[in-house]
N, C-alpha and C. Protein backbone atom coordinates (compact mmCIF):
# COMPACT_ATOMS: atom_id res chain seq x y z
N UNK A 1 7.24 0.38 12.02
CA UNK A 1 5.95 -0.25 12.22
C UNK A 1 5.61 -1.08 10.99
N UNK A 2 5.91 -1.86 10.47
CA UNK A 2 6.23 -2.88 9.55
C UNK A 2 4.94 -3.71 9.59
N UNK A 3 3.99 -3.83 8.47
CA UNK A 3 2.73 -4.92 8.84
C UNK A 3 1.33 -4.07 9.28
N UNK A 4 1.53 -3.22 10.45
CA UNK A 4 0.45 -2.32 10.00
C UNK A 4 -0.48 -1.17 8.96
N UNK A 5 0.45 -0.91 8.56
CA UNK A 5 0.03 0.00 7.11
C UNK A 5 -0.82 -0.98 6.18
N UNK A 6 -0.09 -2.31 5.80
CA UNK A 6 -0.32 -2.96 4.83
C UNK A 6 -1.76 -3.77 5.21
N UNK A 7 -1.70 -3.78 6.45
CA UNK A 7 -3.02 -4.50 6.73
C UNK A 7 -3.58 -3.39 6.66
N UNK A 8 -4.09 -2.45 7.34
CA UNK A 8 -5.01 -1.59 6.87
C UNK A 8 -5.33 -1.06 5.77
N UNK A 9 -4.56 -1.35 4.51
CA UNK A 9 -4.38 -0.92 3.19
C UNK A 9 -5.96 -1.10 2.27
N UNK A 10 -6.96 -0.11 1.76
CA UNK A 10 -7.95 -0.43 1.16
C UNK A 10 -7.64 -0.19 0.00
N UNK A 11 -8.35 -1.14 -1.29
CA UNK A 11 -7.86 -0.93 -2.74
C UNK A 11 -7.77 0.24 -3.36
N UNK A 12 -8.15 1.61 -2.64
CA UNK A 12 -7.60 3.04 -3.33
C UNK A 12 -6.97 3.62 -2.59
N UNK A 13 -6.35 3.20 -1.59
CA UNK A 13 -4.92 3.70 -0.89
C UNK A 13 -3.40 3.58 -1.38
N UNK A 14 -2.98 4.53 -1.36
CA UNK A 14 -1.43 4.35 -0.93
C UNK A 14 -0.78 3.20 -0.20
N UNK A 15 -0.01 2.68 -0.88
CA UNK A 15 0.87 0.98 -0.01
C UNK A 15 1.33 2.07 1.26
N UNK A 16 2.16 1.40 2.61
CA UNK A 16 2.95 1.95 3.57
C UNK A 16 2.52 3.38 3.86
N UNK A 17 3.31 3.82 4.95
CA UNK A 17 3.23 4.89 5.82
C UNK A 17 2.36 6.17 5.05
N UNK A 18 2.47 6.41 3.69
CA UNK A 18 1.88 7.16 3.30
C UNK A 18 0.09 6.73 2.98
N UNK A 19 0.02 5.80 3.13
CA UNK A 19 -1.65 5.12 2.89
C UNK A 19 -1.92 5.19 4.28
N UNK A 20 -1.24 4.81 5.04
CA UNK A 20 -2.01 5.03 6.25
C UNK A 20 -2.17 6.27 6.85
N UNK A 21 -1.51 7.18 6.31
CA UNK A 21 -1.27 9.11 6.48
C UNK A 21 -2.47 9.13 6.17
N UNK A 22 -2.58 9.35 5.12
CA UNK A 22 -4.15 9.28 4.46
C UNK A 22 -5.47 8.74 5.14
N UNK A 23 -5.39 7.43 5.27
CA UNK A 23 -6.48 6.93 6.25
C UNK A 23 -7.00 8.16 7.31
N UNK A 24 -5.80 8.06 7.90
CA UNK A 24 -6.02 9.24 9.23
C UNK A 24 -6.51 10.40 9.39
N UNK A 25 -6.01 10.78 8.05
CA UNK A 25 -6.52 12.64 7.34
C UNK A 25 -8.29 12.14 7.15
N UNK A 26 -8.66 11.05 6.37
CA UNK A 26 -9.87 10.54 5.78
C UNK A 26 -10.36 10.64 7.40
N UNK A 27 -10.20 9.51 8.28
CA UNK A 27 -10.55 9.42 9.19
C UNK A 27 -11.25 10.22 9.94
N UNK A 28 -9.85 11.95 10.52
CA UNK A 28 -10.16 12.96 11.16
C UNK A 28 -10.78 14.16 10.53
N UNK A 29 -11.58 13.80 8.93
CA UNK A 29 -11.78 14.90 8.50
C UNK A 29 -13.07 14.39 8.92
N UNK A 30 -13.93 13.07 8.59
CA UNK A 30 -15.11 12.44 9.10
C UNK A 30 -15.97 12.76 10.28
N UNK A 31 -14.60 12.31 11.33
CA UNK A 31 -14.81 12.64 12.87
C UNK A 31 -13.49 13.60 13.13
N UNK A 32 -14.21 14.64 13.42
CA UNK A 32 -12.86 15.98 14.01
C UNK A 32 -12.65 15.73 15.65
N UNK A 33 -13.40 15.35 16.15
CA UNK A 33 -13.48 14.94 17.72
C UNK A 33 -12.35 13.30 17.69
N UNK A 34 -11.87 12.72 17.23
CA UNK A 34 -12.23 11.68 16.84
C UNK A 34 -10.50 11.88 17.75
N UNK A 35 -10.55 10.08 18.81
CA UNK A 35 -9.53 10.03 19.87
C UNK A 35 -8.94 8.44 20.00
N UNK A 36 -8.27 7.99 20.01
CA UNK A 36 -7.78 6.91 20.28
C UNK A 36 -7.23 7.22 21.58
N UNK A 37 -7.75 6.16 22.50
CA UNK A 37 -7.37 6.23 24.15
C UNK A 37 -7.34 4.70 24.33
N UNK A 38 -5.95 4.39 24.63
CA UNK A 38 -5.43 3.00 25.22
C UNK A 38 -6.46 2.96 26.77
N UNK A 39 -6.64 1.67 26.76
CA UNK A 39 -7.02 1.11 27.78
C UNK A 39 -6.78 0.33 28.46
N UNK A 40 -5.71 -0.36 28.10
CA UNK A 40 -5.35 -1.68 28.44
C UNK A 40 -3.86 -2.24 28.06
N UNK A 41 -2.50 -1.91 28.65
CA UNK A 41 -1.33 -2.58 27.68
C UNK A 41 -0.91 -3.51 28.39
N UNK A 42 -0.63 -5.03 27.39
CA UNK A 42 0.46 -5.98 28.37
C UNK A 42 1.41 -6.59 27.60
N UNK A 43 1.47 -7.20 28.23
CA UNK A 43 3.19 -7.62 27.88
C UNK A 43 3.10 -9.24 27.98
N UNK A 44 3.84 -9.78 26.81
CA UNK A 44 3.69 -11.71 26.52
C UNK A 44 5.37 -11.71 25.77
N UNK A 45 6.36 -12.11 26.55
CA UNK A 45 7.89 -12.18 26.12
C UNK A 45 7.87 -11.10 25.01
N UNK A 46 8.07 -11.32 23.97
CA UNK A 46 8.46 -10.38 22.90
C UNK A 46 6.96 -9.75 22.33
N UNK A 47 5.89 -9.42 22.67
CA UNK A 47 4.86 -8.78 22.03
C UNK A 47 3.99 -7.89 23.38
N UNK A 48 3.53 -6.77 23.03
CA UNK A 48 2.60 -6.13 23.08
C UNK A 48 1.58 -5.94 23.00
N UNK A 49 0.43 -5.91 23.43
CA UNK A 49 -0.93 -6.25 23.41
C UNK A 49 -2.10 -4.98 23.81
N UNK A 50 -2.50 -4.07 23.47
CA UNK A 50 -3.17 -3.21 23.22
C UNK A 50 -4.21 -3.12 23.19
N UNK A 51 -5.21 -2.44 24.04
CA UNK A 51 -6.52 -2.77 24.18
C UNK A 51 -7.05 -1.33 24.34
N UNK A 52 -7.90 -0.58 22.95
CA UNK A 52 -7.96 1.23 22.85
C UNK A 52 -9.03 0.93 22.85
N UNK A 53 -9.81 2.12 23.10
CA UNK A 53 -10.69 2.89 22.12
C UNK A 53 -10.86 4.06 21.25
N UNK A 54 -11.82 3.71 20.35
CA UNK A 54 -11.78 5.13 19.25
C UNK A 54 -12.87 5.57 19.45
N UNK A 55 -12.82 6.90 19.74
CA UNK A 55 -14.18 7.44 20.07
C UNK A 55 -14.64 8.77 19.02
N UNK A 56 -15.67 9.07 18.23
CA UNK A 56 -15.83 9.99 17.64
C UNK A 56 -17.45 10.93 17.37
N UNK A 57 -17.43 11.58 16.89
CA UNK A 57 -19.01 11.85 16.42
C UNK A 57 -18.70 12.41 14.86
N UNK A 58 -19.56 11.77 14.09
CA UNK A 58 -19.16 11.99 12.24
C UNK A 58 -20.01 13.19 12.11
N UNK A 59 -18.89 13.97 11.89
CA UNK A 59 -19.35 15.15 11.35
C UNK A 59 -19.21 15.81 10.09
N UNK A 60 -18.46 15.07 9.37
CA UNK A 60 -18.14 14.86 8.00
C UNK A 60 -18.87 13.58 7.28
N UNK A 61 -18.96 13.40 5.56
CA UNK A 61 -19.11 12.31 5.23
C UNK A 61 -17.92 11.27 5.66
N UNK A 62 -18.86 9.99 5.85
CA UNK A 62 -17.89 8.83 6.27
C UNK A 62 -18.51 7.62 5.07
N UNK A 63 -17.05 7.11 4.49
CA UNK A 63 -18.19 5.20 3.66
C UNK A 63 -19.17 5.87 2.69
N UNK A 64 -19.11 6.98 2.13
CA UNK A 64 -20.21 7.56 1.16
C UNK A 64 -21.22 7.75 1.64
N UNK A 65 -21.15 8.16 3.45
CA UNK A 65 -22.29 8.41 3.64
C UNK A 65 -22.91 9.61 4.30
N UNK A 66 -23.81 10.40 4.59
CA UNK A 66 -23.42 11.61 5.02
C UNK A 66 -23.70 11.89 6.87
N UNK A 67 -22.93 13.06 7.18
CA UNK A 67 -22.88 13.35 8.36
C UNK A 67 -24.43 13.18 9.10
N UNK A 68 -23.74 12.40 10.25
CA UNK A 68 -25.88 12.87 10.82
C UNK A 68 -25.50 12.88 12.58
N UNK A 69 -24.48 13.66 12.94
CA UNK A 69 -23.98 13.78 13.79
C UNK A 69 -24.22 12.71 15.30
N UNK A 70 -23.80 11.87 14.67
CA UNK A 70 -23.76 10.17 15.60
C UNK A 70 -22.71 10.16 16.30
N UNK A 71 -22.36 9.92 17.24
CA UNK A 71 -21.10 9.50 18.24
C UNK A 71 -20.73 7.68 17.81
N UNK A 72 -19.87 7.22 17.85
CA UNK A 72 -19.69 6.13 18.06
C UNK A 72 -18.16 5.75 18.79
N UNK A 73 -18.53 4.73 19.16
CA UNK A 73 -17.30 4.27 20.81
C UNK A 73 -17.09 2.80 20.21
N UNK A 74 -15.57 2.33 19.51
CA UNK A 74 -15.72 1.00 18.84
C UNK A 74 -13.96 0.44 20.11
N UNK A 75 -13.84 -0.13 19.78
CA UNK A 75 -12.64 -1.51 20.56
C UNK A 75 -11.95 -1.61 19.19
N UNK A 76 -10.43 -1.74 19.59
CA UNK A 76 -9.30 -1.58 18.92
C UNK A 76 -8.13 -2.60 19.50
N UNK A 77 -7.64 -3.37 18.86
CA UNK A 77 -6.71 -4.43 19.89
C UNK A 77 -5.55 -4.71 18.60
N UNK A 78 -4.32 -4.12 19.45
CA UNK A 78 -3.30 -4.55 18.15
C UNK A 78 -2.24 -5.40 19.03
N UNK A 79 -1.58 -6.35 18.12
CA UNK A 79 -0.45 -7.14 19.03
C UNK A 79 0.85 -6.39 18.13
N UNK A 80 1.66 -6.11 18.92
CA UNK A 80 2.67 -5.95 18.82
C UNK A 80 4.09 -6.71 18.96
N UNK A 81 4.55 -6.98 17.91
CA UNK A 81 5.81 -8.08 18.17
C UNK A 81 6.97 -7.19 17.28
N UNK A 82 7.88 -7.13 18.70
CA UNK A 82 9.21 -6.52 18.93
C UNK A 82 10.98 -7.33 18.82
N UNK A 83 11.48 -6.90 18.29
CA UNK A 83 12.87 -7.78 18.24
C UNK A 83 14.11 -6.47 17.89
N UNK A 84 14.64 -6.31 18.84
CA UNK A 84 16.00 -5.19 19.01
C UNK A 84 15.11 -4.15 19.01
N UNK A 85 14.25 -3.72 20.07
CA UNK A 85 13.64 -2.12 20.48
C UNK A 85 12.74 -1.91 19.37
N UNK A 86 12.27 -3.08 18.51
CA UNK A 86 11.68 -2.12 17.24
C UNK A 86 10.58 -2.72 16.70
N UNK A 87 9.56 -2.38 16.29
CA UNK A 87 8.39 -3.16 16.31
C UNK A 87 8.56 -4.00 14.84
N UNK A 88 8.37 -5.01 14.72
CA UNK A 88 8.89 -5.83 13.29
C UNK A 88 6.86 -5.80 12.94
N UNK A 89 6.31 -6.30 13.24
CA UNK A 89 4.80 -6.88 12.93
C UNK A 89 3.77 -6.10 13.83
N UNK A 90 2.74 -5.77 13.30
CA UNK A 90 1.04 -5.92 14.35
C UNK A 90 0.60 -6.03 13.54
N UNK A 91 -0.29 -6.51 14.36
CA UNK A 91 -1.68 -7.05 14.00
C UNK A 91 -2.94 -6.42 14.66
N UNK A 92 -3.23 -6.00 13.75
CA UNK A 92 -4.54 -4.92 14.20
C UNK A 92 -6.29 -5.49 14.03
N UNK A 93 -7.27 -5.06 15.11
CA UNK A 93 -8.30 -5.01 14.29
C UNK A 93 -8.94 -4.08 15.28
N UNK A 94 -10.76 -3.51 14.35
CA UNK A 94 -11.19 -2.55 15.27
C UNK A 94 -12.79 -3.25 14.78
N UNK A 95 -13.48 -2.55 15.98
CA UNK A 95 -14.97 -3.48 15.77
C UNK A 95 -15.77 -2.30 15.08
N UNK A 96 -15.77 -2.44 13.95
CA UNK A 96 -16.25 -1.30 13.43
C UNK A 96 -18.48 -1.59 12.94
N UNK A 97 -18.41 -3.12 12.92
CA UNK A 97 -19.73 -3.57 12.60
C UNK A 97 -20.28 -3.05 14.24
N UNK A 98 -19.94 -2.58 15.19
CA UNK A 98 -20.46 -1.75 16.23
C UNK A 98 -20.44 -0.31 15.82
N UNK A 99 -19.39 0.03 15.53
CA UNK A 99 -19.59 1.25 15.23
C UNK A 99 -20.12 1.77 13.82
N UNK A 100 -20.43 1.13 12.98
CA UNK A 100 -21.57 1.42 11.85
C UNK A 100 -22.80 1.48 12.42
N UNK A 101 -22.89 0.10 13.32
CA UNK A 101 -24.38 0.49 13.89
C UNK A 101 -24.51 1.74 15.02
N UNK A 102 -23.72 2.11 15.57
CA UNK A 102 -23.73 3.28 16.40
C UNK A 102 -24.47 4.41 15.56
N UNK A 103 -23.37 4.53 14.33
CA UNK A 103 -24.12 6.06 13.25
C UNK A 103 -25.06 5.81 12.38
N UNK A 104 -25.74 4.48 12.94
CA UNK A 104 -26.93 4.36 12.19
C UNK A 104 -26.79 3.59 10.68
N UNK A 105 -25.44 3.54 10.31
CA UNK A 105 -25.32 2.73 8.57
C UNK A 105 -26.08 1.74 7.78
N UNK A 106 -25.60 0.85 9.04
CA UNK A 106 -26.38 -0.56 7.98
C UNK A 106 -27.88 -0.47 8.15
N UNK A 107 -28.91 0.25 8.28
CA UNK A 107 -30.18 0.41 8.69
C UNK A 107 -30.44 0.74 7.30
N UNK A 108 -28.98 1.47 6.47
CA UNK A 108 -29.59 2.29 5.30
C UNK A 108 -29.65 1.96 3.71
């Protein structure tokens, strides 16, 4: 999975597979409920196209901020581009300026 790690990479992470380990641990310690469910896959010659959602309620601190037991439901769309069975690139993004406002953030 080549390209995703690095894009998701924030300036106190770990480069590659191990920064994004982390993310995830950060992530599911935040939201313990917390689910990625595809919704949508297609197919364009050599790429993949991905259409999830992440669904959670923060029950942990999240962003330095603290739990106030909020649900939030954000959109996730990664392209995937493949060459010999193996994913070379994605490109990820997630709508997270929805889901800040879901748990209430930017209000604060």
């Amino acid at each position: 999975m080549t390209g995703a790690p690095q894009q998701l990479q924030r300036r106190d992470q770990p480069p590659g597979r191990k920064g994004f380990a982390q993310l995830l641990v950060e992530l599911t310690a935040a939201f313990p409920d917390f689910q990625a469910i595809p919704r949508e896959i297609l197919q364009d010659g050599d790429k993949v196209i991905v259409r999830s959602e992440f669904t959670g309620t923060q029950r942990g601190p999240f962003l330095g901020f603290p739990a106030e037991n909020r649900k939030m439901t954000i959109q996730a769309i990664d392209i995937h581009e493949f060459k010999d069975g193996k994913i070379i690139r994605t490109w990820h993004t997630e709508d997270w300026l929805t889901g800040l406002g879901q748990l209430g953030l930017p209000e604060k």
